[in-house]
C-alpha atoms as a PDB file:
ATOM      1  CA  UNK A   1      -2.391  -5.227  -3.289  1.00  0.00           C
ATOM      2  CA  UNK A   2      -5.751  -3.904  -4.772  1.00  0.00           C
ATOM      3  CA  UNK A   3      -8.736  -5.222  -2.762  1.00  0.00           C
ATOM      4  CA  UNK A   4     -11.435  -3.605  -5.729  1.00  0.00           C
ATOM      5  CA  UNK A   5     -13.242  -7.100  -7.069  1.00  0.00           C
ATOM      6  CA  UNK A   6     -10.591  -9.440  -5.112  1.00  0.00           C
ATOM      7  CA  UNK A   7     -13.034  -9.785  -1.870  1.00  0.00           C
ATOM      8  CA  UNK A   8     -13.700 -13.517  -1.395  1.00  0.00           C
ATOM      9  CA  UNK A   9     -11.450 -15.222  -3.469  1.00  0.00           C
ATOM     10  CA  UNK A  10      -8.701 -17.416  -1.578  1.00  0.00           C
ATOM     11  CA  UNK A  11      -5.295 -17.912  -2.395  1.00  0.00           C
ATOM     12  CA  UNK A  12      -3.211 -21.233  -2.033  1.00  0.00           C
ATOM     13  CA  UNK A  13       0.624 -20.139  -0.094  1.00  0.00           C
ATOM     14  CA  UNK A  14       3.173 -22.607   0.775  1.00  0.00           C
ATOM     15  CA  UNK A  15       5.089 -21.526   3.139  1.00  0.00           C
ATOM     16  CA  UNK A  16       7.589 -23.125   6.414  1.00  0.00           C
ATOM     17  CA  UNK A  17       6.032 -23.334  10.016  1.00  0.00           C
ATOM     18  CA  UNK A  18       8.585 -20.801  11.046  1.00  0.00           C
ATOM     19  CA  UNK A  19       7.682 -18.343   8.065  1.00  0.00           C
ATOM     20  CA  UNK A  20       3.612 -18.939   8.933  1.00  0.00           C
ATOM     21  CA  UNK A  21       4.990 -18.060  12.786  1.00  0.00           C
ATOM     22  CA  UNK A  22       6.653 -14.845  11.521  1.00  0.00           C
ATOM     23  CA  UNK A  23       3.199 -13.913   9.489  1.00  0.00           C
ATOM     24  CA  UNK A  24       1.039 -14.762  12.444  1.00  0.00           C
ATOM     25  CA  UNK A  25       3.589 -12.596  14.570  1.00  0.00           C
ATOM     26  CA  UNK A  26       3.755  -9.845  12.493  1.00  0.00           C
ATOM     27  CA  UNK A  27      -0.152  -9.651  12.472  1.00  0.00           C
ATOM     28  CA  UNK A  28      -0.176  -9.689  15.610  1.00  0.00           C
ATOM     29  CA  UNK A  29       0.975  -6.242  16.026  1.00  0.00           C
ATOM     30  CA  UNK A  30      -2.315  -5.237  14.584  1.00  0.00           C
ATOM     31  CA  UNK A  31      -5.479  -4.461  16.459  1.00  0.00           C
ATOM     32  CA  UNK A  32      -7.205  -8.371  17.660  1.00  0.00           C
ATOM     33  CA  UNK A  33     -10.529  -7.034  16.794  1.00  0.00           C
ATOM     34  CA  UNK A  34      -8.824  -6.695  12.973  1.00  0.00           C
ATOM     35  CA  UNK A  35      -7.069  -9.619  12.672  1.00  0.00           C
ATOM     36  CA  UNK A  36      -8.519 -12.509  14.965  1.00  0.00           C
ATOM     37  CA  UNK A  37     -10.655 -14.358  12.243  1.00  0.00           C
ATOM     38  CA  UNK A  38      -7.580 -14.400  10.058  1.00  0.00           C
ATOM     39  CA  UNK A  39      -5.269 -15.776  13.144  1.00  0.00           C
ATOM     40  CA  UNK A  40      -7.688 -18.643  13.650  1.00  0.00           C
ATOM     41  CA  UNK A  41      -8.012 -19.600  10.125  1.00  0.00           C
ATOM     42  CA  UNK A  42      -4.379 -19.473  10.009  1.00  0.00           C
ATOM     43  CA  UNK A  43      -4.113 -21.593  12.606  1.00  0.00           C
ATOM     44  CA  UNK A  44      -6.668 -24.069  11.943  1.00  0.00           C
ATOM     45  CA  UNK A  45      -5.102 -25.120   8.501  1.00  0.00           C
ATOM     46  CA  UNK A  46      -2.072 -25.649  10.372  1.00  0.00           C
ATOM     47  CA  UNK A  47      -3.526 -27.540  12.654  1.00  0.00           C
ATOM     48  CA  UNK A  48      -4.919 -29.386   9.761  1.00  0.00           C
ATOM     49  CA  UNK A  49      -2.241 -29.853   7.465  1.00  0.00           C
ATOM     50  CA  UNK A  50      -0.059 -30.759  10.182  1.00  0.00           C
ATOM     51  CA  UNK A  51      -2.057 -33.669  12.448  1.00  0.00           C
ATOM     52  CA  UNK A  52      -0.257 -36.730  12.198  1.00  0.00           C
ATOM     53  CA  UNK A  53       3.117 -34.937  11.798  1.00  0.00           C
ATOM     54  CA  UNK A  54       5.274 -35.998  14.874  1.00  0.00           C
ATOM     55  CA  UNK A  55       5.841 -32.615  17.022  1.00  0.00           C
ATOM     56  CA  UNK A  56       9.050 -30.569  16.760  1.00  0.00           C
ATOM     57  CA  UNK A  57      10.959 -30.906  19.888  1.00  0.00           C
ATOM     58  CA  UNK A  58      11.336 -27.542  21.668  1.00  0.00           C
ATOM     59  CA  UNK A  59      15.147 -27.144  23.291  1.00  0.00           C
ATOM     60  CA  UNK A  60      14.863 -27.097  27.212  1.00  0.00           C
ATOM     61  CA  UNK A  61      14.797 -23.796  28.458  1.00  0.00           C
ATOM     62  CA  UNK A  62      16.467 -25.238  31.708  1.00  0.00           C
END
């Protein structure tokens, strides 16, 4: 995707908490000092949109 005039301007995505996990994986492969600021904002509109939601229940690994 062209970045030329597109700098600043925010999209709106919908996607699953296990697709945003596969995103925030996959940009984690790139350097931190690239990607961190993206990672947090990520995150933080997760955290966000998701408050109030009762927590998934993670199988035991036991």
């Amino acid at each position: 995707m062209s970045q030329s005039g597109q700098e600043g301007r925010e999209l709106q995505l919908s996607v699953t908490v296990d697709e945003a996990n596969l995103i925030l994986e996959g940009v984690g492969l790139l350097p931190f000092a690239r990607v961190y600021a993206l990672v947090a904002k990520v995150q933080q509109q997760a955290r966000e949109q998701l408050a109030g939601e009762p927590a998934r229940e993670e199988p035991d690994a036991t």
